[in-house]
N, C-alpha and C. Protein backbone atom coordinates (compact mmCIF):
# COMPACT_ATOMS: atom_id res chain seq x y z
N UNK A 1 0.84 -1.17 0.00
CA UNK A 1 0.00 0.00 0.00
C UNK A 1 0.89 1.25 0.00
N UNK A 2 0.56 2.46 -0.53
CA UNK A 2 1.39 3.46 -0.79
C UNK A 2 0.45 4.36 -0.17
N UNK A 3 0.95 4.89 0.82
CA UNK A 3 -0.26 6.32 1.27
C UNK A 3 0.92 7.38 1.05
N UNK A 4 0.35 8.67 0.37
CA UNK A 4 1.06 9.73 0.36
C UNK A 4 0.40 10.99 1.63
N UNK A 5 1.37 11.41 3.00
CA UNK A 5 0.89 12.62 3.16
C UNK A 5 0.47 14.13 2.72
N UNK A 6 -0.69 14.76 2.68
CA UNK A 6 -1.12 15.60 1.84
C UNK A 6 -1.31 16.78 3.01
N UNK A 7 -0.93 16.72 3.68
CA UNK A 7 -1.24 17.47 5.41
C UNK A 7 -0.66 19.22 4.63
N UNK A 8 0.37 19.06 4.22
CA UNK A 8 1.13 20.36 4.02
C UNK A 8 0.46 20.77 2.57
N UNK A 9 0.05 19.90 1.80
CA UNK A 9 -0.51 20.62 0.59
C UNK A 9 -1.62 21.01 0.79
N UNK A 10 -2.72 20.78 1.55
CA UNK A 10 -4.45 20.79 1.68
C UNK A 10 -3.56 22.54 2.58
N UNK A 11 -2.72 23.38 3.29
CA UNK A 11 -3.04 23.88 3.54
C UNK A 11 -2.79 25.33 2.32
N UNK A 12 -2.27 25.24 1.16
CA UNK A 12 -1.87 25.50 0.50
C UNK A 12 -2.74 25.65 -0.95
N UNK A 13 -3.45 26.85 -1.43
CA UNK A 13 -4.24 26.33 -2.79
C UNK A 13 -3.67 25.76 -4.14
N UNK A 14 -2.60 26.47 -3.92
CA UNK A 14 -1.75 25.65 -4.95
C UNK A 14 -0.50 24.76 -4.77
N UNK A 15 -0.71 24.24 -3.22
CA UNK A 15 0.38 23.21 -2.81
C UNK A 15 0.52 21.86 -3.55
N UNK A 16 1.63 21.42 -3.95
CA UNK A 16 1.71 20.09 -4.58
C UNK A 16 2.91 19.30 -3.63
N UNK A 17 2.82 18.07 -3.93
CA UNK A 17 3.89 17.28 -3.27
C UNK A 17 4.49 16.41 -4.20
N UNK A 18 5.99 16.62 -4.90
CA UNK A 18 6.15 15.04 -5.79
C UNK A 18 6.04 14.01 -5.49
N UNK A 19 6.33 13.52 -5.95
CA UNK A 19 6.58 11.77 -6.08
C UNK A 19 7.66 11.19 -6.81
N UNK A 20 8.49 10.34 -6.52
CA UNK A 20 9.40 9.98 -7.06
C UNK A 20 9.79 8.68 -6.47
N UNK A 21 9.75 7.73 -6.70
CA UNK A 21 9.91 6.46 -5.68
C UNK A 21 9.56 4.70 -7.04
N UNK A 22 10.53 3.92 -6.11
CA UNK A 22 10.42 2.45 -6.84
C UNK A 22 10.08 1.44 -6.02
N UNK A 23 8.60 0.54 -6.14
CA UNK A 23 8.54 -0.15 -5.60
C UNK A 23 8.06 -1.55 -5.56
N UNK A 24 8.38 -2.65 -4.86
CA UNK A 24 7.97 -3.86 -5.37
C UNK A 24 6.73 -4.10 -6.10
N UNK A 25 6.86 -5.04 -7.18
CA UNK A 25 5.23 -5.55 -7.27
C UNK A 25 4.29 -5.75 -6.06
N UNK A 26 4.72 -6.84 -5.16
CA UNK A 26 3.61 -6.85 -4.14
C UNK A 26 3.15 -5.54 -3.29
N UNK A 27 4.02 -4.31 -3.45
CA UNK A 27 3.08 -2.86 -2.86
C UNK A 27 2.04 -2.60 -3.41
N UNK A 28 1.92 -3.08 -4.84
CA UNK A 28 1.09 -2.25 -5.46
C UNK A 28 -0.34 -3.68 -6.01
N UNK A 29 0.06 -5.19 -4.75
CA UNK A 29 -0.85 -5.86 -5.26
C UNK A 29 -1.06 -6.64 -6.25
N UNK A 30 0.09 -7.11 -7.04
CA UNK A 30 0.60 -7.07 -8.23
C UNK A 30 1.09 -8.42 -8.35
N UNK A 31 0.46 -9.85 -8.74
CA UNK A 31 1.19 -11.36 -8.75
C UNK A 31 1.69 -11.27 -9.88
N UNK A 32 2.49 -12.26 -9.97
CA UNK A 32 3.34 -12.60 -11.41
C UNK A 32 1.58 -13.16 -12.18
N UNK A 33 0.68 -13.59 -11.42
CA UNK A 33 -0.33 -14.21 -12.57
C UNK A 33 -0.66 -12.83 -13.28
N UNK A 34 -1.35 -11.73 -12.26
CA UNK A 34 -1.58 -10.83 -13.10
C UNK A 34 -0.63 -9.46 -13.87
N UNK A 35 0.93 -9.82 -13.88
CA UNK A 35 1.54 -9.07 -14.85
C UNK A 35 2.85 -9.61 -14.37
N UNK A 36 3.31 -10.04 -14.93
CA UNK A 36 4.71 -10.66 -14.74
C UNK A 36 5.99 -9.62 -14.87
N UNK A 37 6.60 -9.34 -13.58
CA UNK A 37 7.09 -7.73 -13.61
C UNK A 37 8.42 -8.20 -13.30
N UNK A 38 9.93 -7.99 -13.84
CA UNK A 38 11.09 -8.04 -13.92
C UNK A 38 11.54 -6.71 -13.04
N UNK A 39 11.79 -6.98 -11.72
CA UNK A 39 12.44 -5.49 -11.12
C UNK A 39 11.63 -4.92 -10.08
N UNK A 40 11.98 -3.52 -10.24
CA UNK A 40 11.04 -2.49 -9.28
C UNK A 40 10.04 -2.19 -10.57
N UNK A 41 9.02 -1.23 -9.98
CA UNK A 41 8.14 -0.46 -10.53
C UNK A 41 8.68 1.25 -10.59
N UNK A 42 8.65 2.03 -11.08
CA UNK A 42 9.18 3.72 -10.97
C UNK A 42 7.96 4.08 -11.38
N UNK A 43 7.95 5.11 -10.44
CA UNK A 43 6.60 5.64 -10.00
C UNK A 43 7.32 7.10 -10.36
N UNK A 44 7.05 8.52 -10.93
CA UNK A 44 6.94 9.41 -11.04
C UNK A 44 5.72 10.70 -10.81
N UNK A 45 5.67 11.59 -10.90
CA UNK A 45 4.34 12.58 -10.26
C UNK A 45 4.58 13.53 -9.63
N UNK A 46 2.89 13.97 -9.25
CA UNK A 46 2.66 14.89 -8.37
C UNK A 46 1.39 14.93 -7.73
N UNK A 47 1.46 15.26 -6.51
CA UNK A 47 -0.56 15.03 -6.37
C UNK A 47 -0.14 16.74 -5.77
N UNK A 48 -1.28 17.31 -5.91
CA UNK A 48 -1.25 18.83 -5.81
C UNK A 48 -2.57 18.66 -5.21
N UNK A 49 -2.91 19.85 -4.89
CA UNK A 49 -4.15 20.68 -4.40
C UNK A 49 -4.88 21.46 -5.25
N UNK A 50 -5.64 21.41 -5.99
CA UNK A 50 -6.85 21.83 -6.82
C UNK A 50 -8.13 22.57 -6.36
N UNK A 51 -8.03 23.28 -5.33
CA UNK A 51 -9.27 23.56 -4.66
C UNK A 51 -9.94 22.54 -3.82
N UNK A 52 -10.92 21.97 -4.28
CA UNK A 52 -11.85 21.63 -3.61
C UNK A 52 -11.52 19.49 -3.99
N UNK A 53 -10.52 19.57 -4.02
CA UNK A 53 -9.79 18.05 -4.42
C UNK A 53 -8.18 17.97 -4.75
N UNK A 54 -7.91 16.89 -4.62
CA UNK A 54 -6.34 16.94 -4.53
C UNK A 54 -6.42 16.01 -6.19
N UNK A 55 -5.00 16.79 -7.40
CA UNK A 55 -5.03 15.56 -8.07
C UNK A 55 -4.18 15.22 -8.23
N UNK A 56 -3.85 13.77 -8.87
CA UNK A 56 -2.82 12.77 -8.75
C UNK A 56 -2.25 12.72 -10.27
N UNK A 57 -1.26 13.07 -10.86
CA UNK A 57 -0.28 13.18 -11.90
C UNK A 57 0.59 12.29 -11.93
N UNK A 58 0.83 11.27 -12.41
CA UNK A 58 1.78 10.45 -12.51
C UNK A 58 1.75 9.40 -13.41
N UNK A 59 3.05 8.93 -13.63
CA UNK A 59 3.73 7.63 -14.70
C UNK A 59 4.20 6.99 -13.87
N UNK A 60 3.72 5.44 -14.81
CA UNK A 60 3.90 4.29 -13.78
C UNK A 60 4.69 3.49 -14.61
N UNK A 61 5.98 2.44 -14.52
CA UNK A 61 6.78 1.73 -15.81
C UNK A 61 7.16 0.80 -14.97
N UNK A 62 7.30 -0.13 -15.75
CA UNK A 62 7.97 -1.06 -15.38
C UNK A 62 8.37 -2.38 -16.33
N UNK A 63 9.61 -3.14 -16.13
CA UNK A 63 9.79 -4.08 -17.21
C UNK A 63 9.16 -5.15 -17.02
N UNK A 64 8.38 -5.65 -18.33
CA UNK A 64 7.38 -6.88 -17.82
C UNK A 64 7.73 -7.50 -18.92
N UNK A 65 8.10 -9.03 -17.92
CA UNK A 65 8.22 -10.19 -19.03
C UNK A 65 6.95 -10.65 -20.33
N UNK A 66 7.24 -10.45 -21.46
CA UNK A 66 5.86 -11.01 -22.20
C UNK A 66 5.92 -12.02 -23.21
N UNK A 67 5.29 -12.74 -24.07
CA UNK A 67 5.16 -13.81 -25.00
C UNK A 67 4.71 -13.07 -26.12
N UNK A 68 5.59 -13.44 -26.77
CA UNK A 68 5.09 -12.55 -28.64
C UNK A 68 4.26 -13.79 -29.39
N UNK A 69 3.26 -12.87 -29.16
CA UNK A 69 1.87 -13.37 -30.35
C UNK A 69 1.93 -13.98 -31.72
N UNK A 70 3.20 -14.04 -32.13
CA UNK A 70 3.48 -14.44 -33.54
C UNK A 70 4.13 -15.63 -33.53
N UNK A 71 5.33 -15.30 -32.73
CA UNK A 71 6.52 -16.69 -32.69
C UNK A 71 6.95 -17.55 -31.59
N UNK A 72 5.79 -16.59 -30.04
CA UNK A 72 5.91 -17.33 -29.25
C UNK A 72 7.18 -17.10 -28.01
N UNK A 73 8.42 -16.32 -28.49
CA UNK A 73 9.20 -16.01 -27.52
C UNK A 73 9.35 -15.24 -26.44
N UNK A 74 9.86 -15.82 -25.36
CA UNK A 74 9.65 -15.24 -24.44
C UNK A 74 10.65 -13.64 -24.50
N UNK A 75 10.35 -12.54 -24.03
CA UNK A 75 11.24 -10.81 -23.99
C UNK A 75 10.44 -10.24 -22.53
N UNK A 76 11.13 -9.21 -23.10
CA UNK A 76 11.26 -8.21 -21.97
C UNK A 76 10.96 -6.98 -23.09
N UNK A 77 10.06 -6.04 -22.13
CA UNK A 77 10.02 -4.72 -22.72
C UNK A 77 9.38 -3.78 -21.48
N UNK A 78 9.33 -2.68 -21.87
CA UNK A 78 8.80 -1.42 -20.72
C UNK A 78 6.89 -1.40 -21.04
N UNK A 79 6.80 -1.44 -19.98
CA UNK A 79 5.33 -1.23 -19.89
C UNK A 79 5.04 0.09 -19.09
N UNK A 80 4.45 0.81 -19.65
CA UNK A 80 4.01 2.65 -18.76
C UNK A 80 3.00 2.77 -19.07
N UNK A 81 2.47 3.18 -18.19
CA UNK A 81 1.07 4.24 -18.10
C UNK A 81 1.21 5.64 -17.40
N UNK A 82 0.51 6.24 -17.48
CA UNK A 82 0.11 8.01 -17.12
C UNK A 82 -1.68 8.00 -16.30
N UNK A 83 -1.40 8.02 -14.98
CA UNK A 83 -2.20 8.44 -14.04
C UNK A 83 -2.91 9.78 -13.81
N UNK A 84 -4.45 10.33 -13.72
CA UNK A 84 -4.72 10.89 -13.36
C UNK A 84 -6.41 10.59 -12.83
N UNK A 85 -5.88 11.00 -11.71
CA UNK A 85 -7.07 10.82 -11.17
C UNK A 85 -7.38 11.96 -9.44
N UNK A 86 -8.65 11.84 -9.18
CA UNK A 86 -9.38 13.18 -8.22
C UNK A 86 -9.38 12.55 -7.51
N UNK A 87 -9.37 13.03 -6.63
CA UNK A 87 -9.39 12.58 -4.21
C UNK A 87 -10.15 13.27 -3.94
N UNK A 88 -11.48 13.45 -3.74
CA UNK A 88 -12.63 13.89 -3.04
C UNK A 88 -12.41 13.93 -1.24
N UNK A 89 -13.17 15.34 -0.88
CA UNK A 89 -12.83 14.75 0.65
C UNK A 89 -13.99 13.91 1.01
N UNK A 90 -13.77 13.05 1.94
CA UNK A 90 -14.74 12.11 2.33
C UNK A 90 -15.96 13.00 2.87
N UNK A 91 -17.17 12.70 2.41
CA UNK A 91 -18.58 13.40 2.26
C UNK A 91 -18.98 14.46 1.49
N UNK A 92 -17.78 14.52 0.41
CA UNK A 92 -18.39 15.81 -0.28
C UNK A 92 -19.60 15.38 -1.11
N UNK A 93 -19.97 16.61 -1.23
CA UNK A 93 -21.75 16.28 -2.08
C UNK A 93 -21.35 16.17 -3.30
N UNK A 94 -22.49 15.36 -3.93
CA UNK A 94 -22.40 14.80 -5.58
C UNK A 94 -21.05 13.78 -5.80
N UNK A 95 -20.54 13.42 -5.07
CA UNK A 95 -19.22 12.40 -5.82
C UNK A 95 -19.78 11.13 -5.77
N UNK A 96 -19.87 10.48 -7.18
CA UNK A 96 -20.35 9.23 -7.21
C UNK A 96 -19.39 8.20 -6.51
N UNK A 97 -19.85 7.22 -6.01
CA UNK A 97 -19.64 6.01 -5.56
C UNK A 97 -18.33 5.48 -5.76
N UNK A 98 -17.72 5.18 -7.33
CA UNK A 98 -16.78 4.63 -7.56
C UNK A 98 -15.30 5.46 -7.16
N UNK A 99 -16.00 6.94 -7.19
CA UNK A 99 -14.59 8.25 -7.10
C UNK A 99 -14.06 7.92 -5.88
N UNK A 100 -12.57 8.22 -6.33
CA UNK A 100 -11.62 7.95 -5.04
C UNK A 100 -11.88 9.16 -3.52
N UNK A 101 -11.86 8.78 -2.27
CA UNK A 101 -12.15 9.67 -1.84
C UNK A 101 -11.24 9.60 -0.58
N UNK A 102 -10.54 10.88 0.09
CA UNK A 102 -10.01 10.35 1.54
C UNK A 102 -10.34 11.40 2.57
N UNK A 103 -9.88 10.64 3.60
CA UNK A 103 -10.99 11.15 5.17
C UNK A 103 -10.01 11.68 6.18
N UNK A 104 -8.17 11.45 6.24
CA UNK A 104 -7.38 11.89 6.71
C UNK A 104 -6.06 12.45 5.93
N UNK A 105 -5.01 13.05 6.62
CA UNK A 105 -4.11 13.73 5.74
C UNK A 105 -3.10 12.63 4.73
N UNK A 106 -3.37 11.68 5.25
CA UNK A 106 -2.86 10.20 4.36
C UNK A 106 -3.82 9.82 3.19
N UNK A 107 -3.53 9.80 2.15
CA UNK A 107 -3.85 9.54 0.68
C UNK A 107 -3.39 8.11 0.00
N UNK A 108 -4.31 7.24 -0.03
CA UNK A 108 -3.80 6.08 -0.19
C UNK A 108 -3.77 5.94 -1.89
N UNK A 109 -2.93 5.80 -2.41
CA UNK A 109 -2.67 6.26 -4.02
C UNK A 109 -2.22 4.97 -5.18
N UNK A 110 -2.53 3.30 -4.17
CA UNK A 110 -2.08 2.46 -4.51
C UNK A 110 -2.66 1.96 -5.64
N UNK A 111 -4.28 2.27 -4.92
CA UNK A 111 -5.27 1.27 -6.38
C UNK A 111 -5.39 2.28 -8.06
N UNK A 112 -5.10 3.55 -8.05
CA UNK A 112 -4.79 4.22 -9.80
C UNK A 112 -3.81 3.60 -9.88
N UNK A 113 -2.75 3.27 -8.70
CA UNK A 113 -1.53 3.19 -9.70
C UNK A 113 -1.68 1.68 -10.48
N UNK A 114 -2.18 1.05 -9.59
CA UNK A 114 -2.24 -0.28 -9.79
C UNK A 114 -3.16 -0.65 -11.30
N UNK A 115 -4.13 -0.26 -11.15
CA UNK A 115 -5.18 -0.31 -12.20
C UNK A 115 -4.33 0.18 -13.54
N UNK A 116 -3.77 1.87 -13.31
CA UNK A 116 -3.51 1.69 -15.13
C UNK A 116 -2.55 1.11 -15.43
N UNK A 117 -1.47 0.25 -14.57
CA UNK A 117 -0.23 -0.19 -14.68
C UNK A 117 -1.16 -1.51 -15.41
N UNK A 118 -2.09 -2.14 -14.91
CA UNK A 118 -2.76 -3.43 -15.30
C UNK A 118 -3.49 -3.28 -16.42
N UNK A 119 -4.00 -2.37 -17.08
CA UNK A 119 -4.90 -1.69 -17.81
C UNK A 119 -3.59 -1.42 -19.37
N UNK A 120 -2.62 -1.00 -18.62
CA UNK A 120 -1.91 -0.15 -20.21
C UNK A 120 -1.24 -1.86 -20.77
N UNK A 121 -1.19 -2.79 -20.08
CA UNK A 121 -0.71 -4.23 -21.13
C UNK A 121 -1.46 -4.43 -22.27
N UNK A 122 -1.03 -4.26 -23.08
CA UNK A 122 -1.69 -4.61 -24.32
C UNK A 122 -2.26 -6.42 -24.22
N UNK A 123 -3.13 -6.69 -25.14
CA UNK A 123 -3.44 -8.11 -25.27
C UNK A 123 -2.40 -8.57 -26.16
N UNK A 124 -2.11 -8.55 -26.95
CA UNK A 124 -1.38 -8.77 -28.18
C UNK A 124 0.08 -8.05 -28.24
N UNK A 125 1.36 -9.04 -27.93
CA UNK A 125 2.26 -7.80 -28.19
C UNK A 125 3.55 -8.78 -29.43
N UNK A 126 4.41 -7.83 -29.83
CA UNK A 126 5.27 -8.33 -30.78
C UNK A 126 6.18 -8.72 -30.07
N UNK A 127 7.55 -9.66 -30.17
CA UNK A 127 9.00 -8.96 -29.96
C UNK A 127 9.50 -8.10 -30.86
N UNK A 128 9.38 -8.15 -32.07
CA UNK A 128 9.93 -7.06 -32.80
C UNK A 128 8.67 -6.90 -33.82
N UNK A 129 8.63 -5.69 -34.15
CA UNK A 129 7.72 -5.21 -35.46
C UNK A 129 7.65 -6.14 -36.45
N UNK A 130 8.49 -6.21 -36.78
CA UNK A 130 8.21 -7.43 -38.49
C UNK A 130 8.24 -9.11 -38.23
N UNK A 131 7.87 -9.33 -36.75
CA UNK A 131 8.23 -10.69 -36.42
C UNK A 131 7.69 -11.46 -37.42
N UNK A 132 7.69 -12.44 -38.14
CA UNK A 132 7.29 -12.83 -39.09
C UNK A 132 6.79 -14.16 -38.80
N UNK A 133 7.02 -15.12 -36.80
CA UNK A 133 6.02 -15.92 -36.42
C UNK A 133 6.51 -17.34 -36.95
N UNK A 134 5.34 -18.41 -36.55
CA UNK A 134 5.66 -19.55 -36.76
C UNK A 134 5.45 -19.83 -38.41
N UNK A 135 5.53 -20.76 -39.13
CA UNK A 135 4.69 -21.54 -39.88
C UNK A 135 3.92 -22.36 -39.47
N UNK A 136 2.53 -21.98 -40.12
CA UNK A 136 1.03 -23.20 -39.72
C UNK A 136 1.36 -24.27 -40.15
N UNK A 137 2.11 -24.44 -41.49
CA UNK A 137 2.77 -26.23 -42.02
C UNK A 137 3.35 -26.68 -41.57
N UNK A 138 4.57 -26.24 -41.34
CA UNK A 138 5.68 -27.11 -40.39
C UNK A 138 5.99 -26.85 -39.33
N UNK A 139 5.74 -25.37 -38.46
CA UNK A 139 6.06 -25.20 -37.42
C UNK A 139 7.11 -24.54 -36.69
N UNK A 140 8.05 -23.96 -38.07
CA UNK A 140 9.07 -23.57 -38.18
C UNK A 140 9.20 -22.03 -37.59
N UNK A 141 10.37 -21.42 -37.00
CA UNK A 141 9.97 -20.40 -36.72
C UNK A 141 10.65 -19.34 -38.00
N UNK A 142 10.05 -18.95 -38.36
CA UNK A 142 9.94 -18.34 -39.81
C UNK A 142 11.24 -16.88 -39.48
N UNK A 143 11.30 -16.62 -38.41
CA UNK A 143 12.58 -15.66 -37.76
C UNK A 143 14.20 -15.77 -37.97
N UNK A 144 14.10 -17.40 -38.10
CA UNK A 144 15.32 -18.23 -37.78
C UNK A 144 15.19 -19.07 -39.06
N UNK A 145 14.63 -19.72 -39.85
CA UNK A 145 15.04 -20.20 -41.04
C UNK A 145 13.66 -19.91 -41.67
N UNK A 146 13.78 -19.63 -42.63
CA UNK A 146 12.22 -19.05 -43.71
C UNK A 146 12.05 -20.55 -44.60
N UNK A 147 10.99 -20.92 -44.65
CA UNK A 147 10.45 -22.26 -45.04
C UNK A 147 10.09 -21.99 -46.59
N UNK A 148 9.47 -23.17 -47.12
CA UNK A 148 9.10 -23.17 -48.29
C UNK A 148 7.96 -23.39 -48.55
N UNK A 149 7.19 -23.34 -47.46
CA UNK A 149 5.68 -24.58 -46.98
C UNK A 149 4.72 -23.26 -47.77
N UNK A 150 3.95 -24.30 -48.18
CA UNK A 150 2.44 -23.48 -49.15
C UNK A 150 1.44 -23.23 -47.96
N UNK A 151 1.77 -22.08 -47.91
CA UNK A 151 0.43 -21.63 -47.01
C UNK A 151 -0.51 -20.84 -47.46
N UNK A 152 -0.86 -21.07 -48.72
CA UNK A 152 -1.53 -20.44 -49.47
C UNK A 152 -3.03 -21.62 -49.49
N UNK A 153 -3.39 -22.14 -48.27
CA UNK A 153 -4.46 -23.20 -48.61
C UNK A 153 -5.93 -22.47 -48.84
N UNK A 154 -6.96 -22.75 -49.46
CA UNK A 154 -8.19 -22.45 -49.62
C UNK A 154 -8.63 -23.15 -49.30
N UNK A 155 -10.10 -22.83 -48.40
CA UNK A 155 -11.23 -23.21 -47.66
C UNK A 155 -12.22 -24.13 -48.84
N UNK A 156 -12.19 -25.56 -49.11
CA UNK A 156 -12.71 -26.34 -50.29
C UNK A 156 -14.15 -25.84 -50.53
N UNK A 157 -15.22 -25.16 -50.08
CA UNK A 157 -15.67 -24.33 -50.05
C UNK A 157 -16.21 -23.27 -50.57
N UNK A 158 -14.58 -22.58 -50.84
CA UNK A 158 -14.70 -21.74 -51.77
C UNK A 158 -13.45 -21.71 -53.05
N UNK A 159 -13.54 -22.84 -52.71
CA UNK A 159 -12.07 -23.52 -54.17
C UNK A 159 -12.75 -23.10 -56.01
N UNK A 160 -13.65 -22.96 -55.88
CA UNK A 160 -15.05 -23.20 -56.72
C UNK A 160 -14.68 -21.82 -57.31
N UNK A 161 -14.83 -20.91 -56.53
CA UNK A 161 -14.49 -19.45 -57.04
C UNK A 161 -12.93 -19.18 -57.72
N UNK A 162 -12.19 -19.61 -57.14
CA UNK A 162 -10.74 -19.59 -57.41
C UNK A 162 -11.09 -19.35 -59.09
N UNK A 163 -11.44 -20.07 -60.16
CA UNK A 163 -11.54 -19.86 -61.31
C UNK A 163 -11.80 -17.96 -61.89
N UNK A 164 -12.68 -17.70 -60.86
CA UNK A 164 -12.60 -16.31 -61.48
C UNK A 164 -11.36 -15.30 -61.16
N UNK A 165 -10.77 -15.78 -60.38
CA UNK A 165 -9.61 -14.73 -60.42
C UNK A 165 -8.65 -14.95 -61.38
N UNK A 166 -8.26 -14.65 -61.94
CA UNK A 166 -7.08 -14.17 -63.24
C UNK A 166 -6.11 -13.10 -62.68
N UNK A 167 -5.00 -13.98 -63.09
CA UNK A 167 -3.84 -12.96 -62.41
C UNK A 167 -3.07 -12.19 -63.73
């Protein structure tokens, strides 16, 4: 859990406090099931004072092991997101339900960070741009030796049509 004190900024209208700090996956809640994280986390920011709410500014990175969608290998790359989000004081009027809200000069700032760090993984990632992946025929990894295999198969189906195309 990460609580930031906000005691000296709330007295301040335009008080801010940085942030600058690295910390384990498990601070931020974080199993290898749900993001497989190589290292610390670096946390960057600011949560300031906004009037009538405090807001939270910050980038979240970290190196996360991943599996490329094409060929299957295991890498490493940087995963970041950019945080922002409002701190309501506890009972203000109109703040819906889900909005973050706090009740003492401690600001608990764990669950944004956590969420867009979990949120910015893509589903689908490369190791490199032009990975060029397995072959469906043989199995080959097309990266490391380029095959000869016809993967040009048609659905029997629609083999029928093939006649009208003219090349």
């Amino acid at each position: 859990m990460i609580k930031v004190n906000v005691a000296e900024i709330k007295k301040h209208l335009t008080g801010n406090k940085s942030l600058l700090f690295d910390v384990e996956p498990s601070e931020l809640d974080i199993s290898e099931e749900d993001l497989n994280i190589d290292g610390l986390i670096h946390i960057t920011g600011e949560i300031s004072n906004a009037g009538d709410v405090l807001l939270l500014q910050a980038r979240v990175s970290a190196m996360v092991e991943r599996t490329c969608s094409r060929c299957l290998k295991e890498f490493t790359a940087e995963s970041f997101a950019d945080v922002v989000e409002k701190y309501y004081p506890s009972g203000s009027p109109g703040v819906e339900n889900d909005a973050y809200v706090y009740e003492t000069d401690l600001v608990d700032i764990t669950e944004p960070l956590r969420e867009s760090l979990l949120l910015a993984e893509p589903l689908r990632v490369l190791c490199k741009e032009d990975c060029l992946g397995i072959c469906p025929v043989c199995g080959a990894d097309r990266n490391v030796h380029p095959c000869s295999c016809d993967t040009g198969t048609i659905d029997p189906r629609l083999a029928a049509l093939k006649q009208f195309i003219k090349y």
